[in-house]
Each structure stands twice: as C-alpha cells, then as structure tokens.
Protein backbone atom coordinates (compact mmCIF):
# COMPACT_ATOMS: atom_id res chain seq x y z
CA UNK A 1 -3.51 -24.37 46.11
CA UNK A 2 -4.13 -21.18 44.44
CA UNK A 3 -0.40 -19.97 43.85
CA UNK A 4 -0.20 -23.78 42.10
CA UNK A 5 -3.29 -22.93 40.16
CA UNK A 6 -2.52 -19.55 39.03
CA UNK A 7 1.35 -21.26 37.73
CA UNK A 8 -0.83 -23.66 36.04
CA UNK A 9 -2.66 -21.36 34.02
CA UNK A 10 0.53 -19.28 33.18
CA UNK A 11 2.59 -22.27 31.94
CA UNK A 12 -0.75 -23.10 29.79
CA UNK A 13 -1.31 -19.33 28.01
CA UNK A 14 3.12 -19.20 27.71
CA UNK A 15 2.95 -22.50 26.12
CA UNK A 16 -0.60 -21.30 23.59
CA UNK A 17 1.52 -18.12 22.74
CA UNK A 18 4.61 -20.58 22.25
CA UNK A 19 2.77 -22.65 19.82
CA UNK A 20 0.05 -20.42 17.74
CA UNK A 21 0.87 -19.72 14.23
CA UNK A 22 0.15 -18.15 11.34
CA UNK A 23 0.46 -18.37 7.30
CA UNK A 24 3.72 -17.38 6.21
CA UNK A 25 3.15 -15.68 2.40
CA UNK A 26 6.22 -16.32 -0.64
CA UNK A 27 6.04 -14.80 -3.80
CA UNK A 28 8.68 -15.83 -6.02
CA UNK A 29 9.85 -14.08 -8.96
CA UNK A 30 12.93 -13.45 -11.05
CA UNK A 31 14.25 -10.99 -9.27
CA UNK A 32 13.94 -13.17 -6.28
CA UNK A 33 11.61 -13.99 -3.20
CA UNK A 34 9.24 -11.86 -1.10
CA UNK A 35 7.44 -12.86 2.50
CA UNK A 36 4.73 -11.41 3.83
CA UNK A 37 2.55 -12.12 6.25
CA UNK A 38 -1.28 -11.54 6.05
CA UNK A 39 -3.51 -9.42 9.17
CA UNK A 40 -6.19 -10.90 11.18
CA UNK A 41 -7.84 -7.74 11.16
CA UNK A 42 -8.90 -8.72 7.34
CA UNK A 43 -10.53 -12.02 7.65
CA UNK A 44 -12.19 -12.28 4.18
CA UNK A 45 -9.11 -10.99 2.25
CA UNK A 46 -6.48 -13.16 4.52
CA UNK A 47 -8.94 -16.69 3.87
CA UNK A 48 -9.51 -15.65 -0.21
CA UNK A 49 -5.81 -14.97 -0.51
CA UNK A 50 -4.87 -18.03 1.19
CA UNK A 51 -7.20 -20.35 -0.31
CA UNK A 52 -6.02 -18.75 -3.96
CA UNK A 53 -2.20 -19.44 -3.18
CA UNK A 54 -3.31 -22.94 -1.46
CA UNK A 55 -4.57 -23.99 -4.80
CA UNK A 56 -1.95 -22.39 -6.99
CA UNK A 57 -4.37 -20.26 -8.58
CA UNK A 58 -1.62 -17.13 -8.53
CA UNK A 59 1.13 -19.16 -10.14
CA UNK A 60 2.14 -18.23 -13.23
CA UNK A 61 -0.05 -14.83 -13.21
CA UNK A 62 2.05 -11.51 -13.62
CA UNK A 63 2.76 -8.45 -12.08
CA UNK A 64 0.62 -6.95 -14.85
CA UNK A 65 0.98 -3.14 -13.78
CA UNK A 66 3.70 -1.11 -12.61
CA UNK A 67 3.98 2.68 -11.28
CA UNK A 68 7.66 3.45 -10.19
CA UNK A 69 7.36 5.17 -6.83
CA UNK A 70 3.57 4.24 -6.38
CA UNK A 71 3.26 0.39 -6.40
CA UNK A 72 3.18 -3.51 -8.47
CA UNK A 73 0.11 -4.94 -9.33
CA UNK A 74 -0.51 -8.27 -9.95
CA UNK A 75 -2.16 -11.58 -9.50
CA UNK A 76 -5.05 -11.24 -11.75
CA UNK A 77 -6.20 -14.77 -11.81
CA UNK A 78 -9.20 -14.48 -13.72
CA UNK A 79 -7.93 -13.38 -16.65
CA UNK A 80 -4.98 -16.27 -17.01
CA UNK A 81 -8.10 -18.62 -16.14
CA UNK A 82 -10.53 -17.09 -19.29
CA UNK A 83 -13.67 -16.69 -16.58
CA UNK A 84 -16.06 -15.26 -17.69
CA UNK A 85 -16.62 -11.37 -16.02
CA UNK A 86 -19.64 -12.34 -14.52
CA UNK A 87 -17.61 -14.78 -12.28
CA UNK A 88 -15.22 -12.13 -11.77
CA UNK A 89 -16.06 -12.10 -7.36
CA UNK A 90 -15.40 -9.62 -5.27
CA UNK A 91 -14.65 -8.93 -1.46
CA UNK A 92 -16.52 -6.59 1.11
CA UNK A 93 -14.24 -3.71 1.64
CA UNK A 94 -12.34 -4.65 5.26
CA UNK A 95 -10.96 -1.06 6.29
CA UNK A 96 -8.96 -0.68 9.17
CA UNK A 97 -7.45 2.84 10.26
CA UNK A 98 -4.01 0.89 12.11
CA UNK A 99 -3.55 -0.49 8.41
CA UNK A 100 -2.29 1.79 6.39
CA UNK A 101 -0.27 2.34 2.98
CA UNK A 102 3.32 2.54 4.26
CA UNK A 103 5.84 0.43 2.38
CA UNK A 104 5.48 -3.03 1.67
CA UNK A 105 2.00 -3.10 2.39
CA UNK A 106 -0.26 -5.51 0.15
CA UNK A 107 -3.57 -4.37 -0.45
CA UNK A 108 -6.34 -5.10 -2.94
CA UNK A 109 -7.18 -3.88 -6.51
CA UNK A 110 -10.68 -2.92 -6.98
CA UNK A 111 -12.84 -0.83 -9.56
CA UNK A 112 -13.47 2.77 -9.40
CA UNK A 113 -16.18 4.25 -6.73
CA UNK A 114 -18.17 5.51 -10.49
CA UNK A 115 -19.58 1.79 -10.85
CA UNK A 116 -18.33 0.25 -7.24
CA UNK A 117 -19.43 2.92 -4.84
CA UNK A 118 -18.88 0.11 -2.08
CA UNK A 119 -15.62 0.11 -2.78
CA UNK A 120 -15.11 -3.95 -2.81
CA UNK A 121 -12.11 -5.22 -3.69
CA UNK A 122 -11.23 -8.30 -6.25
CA UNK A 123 -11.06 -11.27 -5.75
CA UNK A 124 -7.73 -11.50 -6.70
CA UNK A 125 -5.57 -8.96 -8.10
CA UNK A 126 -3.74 -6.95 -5.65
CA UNK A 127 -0.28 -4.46 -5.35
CA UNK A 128 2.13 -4.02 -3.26
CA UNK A 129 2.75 -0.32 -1.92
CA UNK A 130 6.44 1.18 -3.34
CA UNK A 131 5.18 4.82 -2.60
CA UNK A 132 7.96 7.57 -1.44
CA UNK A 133 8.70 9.48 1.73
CA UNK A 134 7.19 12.66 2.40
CA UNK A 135 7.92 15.95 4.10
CA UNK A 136 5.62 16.74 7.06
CA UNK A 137 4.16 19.87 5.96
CA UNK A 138 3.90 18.17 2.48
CA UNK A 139 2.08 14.71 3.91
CA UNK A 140 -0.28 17.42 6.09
CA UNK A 141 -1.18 19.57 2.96
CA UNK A 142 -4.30 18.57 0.62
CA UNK A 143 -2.15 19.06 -2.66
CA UNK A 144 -4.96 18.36 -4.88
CA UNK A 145 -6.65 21.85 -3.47
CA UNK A 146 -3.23 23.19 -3.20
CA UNK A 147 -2.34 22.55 -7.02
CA UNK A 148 -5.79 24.19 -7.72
CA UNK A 149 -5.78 27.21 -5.87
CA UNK A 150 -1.90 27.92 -7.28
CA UNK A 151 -2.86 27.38 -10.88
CA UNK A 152 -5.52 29.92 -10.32
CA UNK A 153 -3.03 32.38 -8.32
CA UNK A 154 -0.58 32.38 -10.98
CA UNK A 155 -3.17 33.22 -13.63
CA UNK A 156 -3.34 36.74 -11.83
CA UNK A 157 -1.25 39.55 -13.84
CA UNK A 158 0.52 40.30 -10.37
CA UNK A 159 2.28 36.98 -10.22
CA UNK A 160 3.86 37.06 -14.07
CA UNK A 161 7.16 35.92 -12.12
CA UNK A 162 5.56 33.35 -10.35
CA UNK A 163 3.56 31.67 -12.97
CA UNK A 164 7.07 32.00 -15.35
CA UNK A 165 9.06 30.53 -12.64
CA UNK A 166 6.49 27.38 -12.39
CA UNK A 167 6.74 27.36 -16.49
CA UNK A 168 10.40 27.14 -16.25
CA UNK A 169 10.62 24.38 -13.67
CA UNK A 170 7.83 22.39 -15.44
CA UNK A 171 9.43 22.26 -18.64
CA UNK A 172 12.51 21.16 -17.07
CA UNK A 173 10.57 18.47 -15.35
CA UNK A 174 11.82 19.61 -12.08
CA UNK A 175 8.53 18.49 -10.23
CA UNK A 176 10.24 18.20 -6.84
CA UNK A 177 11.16 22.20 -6.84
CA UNK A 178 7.31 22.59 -8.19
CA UNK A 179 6.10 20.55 -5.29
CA UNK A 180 8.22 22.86 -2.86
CA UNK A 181 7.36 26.59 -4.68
CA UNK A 182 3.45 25.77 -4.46
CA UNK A 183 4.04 25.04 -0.47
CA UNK A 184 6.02 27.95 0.05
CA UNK A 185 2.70 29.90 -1.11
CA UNK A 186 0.45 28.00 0.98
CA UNK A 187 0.17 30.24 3.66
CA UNK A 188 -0.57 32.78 1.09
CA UNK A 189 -3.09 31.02 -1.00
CA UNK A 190 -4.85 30.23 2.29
CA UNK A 191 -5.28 33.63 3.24
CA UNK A 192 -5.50 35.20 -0.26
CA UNK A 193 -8.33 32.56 -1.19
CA UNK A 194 -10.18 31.98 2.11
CA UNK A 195 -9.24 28.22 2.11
CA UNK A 196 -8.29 25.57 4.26
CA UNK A 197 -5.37 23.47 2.63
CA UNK A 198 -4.43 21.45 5.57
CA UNK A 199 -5.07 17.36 5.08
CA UNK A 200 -5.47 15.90 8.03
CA UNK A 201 -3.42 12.52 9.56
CA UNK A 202 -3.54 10.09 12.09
CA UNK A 203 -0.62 9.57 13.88
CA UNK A 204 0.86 6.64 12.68
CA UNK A 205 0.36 8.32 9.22
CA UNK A 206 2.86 10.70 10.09
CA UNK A 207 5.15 8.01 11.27
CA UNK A 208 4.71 6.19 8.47
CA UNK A 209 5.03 8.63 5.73
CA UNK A 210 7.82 10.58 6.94
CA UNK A 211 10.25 7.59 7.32
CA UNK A 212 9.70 4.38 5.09
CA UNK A 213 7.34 6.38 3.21
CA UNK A 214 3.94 5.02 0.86
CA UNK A 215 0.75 6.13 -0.59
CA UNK A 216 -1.29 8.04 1.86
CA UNK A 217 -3.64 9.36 -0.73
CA UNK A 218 -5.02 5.50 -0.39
CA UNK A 219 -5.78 5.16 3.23
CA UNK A 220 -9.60 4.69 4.18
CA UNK A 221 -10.42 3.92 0.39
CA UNK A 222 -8.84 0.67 -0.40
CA UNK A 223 -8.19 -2.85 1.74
CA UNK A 224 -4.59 -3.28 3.18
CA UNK A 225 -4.26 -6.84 3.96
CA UNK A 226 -1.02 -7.78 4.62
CA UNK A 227 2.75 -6.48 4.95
CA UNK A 228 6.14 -7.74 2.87
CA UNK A 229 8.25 -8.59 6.25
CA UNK A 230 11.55 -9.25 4.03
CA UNK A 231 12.25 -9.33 0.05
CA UNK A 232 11.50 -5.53 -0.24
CA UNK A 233 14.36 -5.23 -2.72
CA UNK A 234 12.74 -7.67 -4.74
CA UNK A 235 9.71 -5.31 -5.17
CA UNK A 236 12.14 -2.25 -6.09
CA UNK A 237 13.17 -4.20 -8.82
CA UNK A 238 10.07 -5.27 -10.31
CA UNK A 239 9.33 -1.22 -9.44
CA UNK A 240 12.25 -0.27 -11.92
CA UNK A 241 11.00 -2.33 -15.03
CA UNK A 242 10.37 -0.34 -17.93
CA UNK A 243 6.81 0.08 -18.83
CA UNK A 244 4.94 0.53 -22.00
CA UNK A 245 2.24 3.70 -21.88
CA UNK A 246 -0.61 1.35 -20.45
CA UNK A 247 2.16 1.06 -17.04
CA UNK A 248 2.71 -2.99 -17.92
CA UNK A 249 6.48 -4.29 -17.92
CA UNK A 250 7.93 -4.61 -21.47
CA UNK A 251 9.74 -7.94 -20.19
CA UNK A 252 6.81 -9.98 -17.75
CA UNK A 253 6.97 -10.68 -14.63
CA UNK A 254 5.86 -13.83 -13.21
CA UNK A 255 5.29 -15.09 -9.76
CA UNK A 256 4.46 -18.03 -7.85
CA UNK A 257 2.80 -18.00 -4.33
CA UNK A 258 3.17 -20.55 -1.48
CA UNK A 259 1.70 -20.18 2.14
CA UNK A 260 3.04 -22.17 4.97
CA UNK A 261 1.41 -22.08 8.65
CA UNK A 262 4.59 -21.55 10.30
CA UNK A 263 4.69 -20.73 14.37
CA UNK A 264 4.77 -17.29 15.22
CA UNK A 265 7.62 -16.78 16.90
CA UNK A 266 10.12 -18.00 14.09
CA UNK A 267 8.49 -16.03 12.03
CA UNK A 268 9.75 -12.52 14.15
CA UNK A 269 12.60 -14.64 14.70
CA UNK A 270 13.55 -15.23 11.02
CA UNK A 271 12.12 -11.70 9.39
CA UNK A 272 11.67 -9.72 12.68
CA UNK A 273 8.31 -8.99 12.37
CA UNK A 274 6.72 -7.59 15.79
CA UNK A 275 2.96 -8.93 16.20
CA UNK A 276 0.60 -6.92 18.05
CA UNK A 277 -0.27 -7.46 21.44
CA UNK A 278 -3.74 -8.86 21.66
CA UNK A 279 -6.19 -6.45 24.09
C-alpha cells in the first residue's frame, strides 16, 4: 500500500511540473521580435509589467534611449499617456544577488539615489542590458578609483612619458589601450598610493561578465526582472541606431508587447531556457 501511495504522489508532482506555466513576454519592433521571460523572484515588477502589456499600455511607446554597448530603454508609458507626474508610480526596489546585469537582462529605469535614495524603480520604463565582455582582472578592478589614482600619478614630473603616452592614446580615441595602460600600473598605483583597487564579485559575476558580458557597475543598485531568452539580435540592432546628443534614436523605435501564459516546458523547449530548480 505504501509503494502504491508513494507512485501516486510521484505521477501527481511529474504531472504539476508537466503542466505549470508561466508568461511568455514579445516585444515587437522593426527590426523584429524579442521573448523574454519574467523571474518569480520579482513579484511586484513581474505583476506591474504584466498587467501593463495585458492592457496594451506599452504599445506604441518607444525605445526612447539608447547607449551602444550599455543598453535600450524604453516603455515610458506615462509620457505617451500625458499623466500627470504626480501619477507617475513607482515600484519597491526587488534586489536579488542571482539576478544580475549579464546580457539580455531587463531591468527597471528609476531616478537617481539624489531625490530616490530608496532606489524604486518606475512604473514602467525599463532597458534591456547590451553591455560588453570584460577581462577578469578588468571586471575585478574598481576603475573609477583606478582612473583617479592614474590621473593623479601621471601629474607627477617622473611620469612625463606616461602621462604623454595616455595623451597620445586619448586623442586618438584609443580607449581600449587606455583601459589596458592604467591596469598595467595597478599594482603600482596600489603600492605607490596605499590603496586598495580591487572590486569585488560574486561568482556568477565572473561568469557572467567574462563570457556574454553586461553592466556590472549596475548590480545591487537597480531591479533585474526578467531575461530576453531569444531575439537578442533584435536588441543589437536597436543598439546600433544612431543617436542624437540626448542618446534618443534619430529614426524611432516602436514596440508592441504581448504576454501569453504558455507551459513551461515548451517554453525551454522552443527558446531553451533552463528554469531553476525549486529548493
């Protein structure tokens, strides 16, 4: 009786897991179509989001702001709607350390921590993360301190050849070979300055970031939400567009969002997204 009871129970949870779904995310746009998926970890963001969508709220809004090699932003809904700012909502910041800014991740606008020291996020607008690939002992060096302590280093009458070498690449825009000459002095500027330059990362950070690459500099501080599982080509595209000085496209892009509760397992069938294991 208990063998028969125990096959019952398995045959019940196989055929839950068989038959438990979850919103499927479109965004269409010239270029083409994007899916994403959106993570239980973010309940607030995942409901607003879907509820927005649901009542075709983001159609017709644009991807407003564009940074090549940083990220799209878009679906301000409250400006194509004329509400007035103070109905402008926003969202309890959701942070989550195993969601992070790699690739394709969608996360939410919000203000500045000078007047939103909460950090909340919209209640609409969001990007999606373009970002690039880093170099380990780049992705594990604050460059912020870095740049500081080098500008100061080359100031010094000693290093004439360094600070003319950093002139020369600069003014060739060659920021890649700056990048690399300031971390070839790190060990130096550490020692010469007293400092610690190191930045410290979590270990899927340093997955992350050294393959498909992203925005580390974002992790902690702003809500990731959800993940582009195919159509990332479409977002390299809409990356590419040629901006005026304020970062918006000179030709708009438009998009239209559908979600669709869809089972589970076609959706890692279809785009090959892996869900997590539930503890």
């Amino acid at each position: 009786m208990l063998k028969i009871t125990c096959g019952l129970l398995l045959l019940i949870t196989l055929a839950a897991c068989s038959t438990e779904k979850d919103y499927l995310v479109t965004i269409e746009t010239k270029y083409g179509n994007m899916y994403a998926i959106l993570y239980d970890e973010t309940p607030k963001h995942k409901e607003n989001f879907v509820k927005l969508a649901q009542d075709g709220r983001y159609d017709s809004t644009e991807f407003h702001r564009i940074i090549e090699n940083f990220m799209v932003q878009g679906g301000d809904v409250f400006s194509k709607e004329n509400l007035p700012q103070e109905e402008w909502y926003t969202l309890p910041a959701e942070f989550n350390k195993n969601r992070i800014h790699e690739k394709g991740s969608i996360a939410a606008a919000r203000q500045g921590e000078n007047i939103n020291p909460e950090r909340r996020s919209s209640g609409c607008q969001f990007y999606i993360v373009q970002g690039q690939v880093y170099e380990k002992d780049a992705l594990l060096t604050d460059i912020r301190k870095l740049q500081e302590a080098f500008g100061k280093f080359v100031q010094l009458d000693r290093n004439k050849d360094l600070r003319e070498k950093y002139m020369d690449l600069y003014e060739r825009k060659e920021f890649d070979s700056i990048n690399g000459l300031m971390l070839s002095k790190k060990d130096e500027l550490e020692s010469f300055f007293n400092l610690d330059l190191s930045s410290n990362k979590r270990a899927n950070q340093i997955e992350a970031y050294t393959t498909v690459g992203g925005t580390p500099h974002l992790d902690d501080t702003y809500t990731v939400f959800g993940k582009v599982i195919e159509g990332l080509d479409v977002m390299e595209k809409i990356a590419a567009e040629e901006t005026d000085p304020m970062d918006k496209p000179k030709s708009p892009v438009y998009m239209k969002v559908a979600v669709e509760l869809i089972n589970k397992k076609e959706i890692t069938h279809q785009y090959g997204y892996q869900y997590p294991e539930k503890q």
